[in-house]
N, C-alpha and C. Protein backbone atom coordinates (compact mmCIF):
# COMPACT_ATOMS: atom_id res chain seq x y z
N UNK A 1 20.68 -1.42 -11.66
CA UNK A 1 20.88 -2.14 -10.42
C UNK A 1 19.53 -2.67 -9.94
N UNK A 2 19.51 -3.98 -9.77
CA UNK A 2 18.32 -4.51 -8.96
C UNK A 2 17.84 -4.23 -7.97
N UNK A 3 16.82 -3.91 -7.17
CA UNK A 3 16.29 -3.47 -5.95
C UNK A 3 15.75 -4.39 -5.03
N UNK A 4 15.84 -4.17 -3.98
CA UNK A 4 15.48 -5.36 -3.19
C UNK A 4 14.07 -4.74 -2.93
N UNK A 5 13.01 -5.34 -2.33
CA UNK A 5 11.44 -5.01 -2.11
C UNK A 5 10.86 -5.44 -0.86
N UNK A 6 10.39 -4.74 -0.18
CA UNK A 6 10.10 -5.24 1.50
C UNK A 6 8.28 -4.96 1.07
N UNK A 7 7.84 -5.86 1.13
CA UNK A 7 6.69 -5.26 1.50
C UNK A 7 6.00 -5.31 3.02
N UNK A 8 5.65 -4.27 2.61
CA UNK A 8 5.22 -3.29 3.91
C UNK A 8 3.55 -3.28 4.54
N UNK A 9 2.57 -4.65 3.57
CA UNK A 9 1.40 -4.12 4.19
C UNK A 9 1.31 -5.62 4.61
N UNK A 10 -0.28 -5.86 5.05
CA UNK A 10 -0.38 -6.95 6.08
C UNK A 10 -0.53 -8.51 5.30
N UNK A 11 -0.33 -8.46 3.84
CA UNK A 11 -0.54 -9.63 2.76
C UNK A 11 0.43 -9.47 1.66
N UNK A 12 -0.01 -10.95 1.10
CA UNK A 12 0.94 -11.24 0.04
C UNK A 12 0.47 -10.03 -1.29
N UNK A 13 1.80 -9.71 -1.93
CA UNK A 13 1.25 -9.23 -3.48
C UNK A 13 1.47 -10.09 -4.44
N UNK A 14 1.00 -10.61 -5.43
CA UNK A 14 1.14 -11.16 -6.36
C UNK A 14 1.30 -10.12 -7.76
N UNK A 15 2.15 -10.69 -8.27
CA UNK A 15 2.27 -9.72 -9.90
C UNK A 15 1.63 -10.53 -11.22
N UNK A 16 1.40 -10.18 -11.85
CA UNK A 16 0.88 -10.96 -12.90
C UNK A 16 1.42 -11.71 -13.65
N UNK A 17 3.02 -11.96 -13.49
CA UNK A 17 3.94 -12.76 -13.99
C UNK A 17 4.02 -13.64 -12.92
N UNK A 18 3.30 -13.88 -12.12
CA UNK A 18 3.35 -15.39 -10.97
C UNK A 18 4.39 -14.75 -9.72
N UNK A 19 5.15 -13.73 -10.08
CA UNK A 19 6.03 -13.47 -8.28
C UNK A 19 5.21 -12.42 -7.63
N UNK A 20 5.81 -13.25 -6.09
CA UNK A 20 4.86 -12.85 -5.26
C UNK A 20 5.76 -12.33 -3.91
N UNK A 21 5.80 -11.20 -3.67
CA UNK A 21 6.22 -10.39 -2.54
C UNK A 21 5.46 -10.83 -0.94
N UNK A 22 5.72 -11.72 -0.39
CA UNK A 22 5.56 -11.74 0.49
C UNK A 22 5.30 -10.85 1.64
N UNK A 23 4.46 -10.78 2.55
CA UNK A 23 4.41 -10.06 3.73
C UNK A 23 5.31 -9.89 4.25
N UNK A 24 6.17 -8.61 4.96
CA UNK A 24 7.52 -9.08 5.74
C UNK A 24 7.28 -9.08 7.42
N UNK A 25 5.79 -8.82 7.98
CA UNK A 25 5.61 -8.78 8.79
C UNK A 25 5.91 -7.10 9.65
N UNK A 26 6.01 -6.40 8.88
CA UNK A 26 6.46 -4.95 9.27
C UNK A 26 5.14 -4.35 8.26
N UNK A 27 4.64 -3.71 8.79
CA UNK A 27 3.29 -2.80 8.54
C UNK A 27 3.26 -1.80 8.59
N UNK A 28 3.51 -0.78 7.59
CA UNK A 28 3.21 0.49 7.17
C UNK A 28 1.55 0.97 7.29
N UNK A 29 1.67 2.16 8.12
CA UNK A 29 -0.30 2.76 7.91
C UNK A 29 0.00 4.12 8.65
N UNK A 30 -0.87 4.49 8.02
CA UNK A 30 -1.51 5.93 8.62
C UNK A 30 -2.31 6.07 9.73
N UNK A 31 -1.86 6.77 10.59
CA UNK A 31 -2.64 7.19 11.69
C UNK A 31 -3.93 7.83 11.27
N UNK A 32 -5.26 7.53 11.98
CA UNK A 32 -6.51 8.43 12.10
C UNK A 32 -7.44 8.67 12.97
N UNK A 33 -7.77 9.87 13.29
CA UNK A 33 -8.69 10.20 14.07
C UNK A 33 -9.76 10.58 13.52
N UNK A 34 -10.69 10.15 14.90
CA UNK A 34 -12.27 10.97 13.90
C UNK A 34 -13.09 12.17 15.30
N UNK A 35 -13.96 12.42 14.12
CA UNK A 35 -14.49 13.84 15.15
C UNK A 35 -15.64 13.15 15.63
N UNK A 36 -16.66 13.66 16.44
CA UNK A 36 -17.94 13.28 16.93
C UNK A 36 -18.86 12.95 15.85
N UNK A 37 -19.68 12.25 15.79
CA UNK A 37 -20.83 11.54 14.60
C UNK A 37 -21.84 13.34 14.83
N UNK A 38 -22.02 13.66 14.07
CA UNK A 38 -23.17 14.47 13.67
C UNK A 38 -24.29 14.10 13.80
N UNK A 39 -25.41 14.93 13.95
CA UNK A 39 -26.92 14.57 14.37
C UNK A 39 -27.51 13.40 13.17
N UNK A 40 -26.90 13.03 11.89
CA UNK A 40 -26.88 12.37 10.91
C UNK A 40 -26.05 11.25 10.86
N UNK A 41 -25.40 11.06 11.88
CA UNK A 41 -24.51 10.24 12.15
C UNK A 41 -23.20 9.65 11.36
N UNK A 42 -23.31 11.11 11.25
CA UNK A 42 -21.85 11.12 10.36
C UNK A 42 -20.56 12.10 10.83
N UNK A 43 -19.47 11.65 10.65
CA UNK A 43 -18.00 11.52 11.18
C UNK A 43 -17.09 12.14 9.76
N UNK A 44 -16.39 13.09 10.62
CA UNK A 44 -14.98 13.10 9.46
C UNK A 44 -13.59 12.54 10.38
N UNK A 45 -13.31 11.60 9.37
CA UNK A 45 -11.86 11.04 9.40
C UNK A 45 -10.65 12.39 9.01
N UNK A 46 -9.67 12.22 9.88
CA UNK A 46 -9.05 12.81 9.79
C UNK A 46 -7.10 12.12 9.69
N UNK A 47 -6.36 12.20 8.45
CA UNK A 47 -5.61 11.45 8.43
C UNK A 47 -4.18 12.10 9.21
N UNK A 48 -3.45 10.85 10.07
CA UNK A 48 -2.04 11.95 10.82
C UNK A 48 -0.81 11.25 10.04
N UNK A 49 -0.10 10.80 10.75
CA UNK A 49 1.61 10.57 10.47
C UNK A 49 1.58 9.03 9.91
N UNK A 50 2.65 8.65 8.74
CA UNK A 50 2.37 7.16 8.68
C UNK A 50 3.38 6.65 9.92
N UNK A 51 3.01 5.59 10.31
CA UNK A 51 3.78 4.72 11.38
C UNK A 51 4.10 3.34 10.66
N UNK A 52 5.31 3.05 11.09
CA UNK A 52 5.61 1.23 10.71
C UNK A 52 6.38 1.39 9.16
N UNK A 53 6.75 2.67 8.97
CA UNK A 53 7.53 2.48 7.60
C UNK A 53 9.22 2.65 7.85
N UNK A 54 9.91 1.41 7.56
CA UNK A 54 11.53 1.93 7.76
C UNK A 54 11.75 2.64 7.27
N UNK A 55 13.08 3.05 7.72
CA UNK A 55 14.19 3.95 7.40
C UNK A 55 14.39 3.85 5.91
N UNK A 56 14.66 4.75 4.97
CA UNK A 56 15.32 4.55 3.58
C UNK A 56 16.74 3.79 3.80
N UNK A 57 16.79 2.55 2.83
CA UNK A 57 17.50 1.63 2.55
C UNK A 57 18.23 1.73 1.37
N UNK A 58 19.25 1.77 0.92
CA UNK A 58 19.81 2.04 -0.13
C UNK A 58 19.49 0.38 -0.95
N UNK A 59 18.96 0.86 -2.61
CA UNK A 59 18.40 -0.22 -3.08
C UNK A 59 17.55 -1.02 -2.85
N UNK A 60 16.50 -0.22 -1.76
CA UNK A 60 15.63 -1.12 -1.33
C UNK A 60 14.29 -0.12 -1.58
N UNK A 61 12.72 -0.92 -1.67
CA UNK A 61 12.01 -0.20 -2.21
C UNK A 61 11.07 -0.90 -1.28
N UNK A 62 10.03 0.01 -0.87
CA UNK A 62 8.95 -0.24 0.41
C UNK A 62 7.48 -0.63 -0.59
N UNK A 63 7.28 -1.35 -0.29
CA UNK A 63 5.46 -1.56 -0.72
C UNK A 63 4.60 -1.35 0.16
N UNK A 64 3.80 -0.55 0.13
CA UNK A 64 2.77 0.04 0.96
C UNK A 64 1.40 -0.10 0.36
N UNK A 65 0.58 0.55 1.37
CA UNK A 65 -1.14 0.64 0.54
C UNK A 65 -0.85 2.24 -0.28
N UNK A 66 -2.15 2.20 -0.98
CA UNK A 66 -2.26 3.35 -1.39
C UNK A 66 -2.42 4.72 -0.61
N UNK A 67 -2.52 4.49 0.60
CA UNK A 67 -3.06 5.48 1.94
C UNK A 67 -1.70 5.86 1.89
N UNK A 68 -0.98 4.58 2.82
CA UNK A 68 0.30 5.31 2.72
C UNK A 68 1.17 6.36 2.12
N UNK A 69 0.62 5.73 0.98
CA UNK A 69 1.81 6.15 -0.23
C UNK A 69 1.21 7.74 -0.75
N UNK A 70 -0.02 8.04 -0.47
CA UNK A 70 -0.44 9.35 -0.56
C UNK A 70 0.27 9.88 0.93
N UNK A 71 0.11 9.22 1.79
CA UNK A 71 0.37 10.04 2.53
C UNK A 71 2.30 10.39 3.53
N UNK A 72 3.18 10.06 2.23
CA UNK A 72 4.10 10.14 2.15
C UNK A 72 5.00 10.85 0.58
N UNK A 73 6.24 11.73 0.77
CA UNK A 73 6.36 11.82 -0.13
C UNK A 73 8.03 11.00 -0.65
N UNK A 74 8.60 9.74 0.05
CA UNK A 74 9.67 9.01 -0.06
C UNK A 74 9.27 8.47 -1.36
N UNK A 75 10.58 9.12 -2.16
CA UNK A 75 10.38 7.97 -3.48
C UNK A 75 11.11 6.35 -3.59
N UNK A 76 10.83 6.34 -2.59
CA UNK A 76 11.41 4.76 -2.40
C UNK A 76 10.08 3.92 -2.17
N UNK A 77 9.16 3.95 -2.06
CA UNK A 77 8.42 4.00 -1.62
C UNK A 77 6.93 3.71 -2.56
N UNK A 78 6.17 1.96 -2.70
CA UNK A 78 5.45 2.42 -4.01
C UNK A 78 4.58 1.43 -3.27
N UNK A 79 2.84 1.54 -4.34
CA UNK A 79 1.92 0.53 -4.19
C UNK A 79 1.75 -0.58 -5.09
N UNK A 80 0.65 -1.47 -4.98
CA UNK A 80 -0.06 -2.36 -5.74
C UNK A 80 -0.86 -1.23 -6.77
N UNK A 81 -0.24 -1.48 -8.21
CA UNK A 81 -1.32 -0.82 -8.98
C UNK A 81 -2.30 -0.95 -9.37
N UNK A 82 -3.63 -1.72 -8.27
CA UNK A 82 -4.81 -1.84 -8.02
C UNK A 82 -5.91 -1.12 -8.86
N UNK A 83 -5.58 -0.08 -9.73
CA UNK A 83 -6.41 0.96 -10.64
C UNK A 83 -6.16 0.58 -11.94
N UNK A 84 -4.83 0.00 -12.41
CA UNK A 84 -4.76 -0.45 -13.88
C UNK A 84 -5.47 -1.74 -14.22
N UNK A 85 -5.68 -1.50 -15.58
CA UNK A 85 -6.44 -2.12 -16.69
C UNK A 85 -5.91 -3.67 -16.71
N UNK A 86 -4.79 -3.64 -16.26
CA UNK A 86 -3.80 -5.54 -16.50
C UNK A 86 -4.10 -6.05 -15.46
N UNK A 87 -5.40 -5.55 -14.22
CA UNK A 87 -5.03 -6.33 -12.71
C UNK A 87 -5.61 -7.33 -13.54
N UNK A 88 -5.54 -8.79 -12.36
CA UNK A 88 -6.17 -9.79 -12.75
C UNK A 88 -7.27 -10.21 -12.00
N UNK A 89 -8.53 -10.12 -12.26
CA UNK A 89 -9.94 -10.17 -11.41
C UNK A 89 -10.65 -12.28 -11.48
N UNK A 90 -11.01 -12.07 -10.25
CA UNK A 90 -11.41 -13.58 -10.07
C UNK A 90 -12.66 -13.17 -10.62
N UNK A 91 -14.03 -14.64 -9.86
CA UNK A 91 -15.28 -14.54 -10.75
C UNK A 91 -16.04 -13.25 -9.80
N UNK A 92 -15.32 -13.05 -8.76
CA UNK A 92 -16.59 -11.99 -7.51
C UNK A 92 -15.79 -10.76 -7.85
N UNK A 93 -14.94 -10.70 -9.04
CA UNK A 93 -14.75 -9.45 -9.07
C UNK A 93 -12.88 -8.69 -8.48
N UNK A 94 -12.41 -9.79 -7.40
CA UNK A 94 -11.81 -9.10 -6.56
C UNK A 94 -10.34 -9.92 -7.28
N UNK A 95 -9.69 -8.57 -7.20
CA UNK A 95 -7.88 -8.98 -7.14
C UNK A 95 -7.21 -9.64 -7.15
N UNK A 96 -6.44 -10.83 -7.55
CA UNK A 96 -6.01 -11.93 -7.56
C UNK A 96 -4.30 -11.52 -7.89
N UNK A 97 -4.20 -10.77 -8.82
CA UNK A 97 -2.73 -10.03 -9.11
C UNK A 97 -3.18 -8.79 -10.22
N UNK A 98 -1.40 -8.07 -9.67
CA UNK A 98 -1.37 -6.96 -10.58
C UNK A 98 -0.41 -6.99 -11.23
N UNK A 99 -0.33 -6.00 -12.53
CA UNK A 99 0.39 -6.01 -13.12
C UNK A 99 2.19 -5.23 -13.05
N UNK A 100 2.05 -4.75 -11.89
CA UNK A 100 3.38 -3.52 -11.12
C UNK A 100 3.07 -3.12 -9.84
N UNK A 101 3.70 -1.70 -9.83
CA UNK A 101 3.40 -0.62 -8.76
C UNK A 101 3.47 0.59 -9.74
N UNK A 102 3.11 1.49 -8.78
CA UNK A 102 2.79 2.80 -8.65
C UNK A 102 3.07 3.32 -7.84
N UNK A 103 4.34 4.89 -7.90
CA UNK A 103 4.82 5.60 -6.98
C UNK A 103 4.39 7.29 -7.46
N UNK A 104 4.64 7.55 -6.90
CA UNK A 104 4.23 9.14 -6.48
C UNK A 104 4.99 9.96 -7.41
C-alpha cells in the first residue's frame, strides 16, 4: 500500500530521483532549554517534548529533522537520510538531494 508523506520540517526535500516533498507548513521540533553559561562561557542544552507533530494517520508517514526523530519513538515517523553515501552535494559542499529516509 502506498503512503501518503507530510513533511513536517520548515523546507522542501528533494530525493535523488527529482521528487520533491514539499513543506506542508506544519513544523515538527523539539523543545530546549539551556542552563546558565559557565565562567567559560559555556551552556548545556537540554532537550524536552517534540511539539508540531500530528496525530498518527493511518498510511501516512511524517518527515521530520533528525532531532525529532531521535527524539521520538512513532514509527511513522522518518528523516532526510542526510548521512548516506548517495546524498547529492553541490560545489560548497551542501545538500541538494537525498537518496530516502531513515527511521528509527
Amino acid at each position: 500500500m502506498t503512503k501518503q508523506f507530510v513533511n513536517c520540517t520548515p523546507h522542501d526535500i528533494k530525493l535523488n530521483d527529482g521528487t520533491i516533498f514539499a513543506a506542508s507548513g506544519v513544523v515538527a521540533r523539539v523543545s530546549a532549554s539551556y542552563t546558565e553559561f559557565d565562567e567559560n562561557g559555556i551552556c548545556q542544552q537540554v532537550f524536552g517534548d517534540v511539539t508540531g507533530l500530528p496525530e498518527p494517520k493511518e498510511n501516512t508517514v511524517y518527515i521530520v529533522s533528525a532531532l525529532v526523530l531521535a527524539a521520538t519513538d512513532r514509527q511513522d515517523v522518518v528523516a532526510p537520510a542526510t548521512g548516506h553515501p548517495g546524498c547529492v552535494r553541490n560545489e560548497k559542499g551542501l545538500i541538494e538531494s537525498v537518496p530516502g529516509f531513515v527511521r528509527k
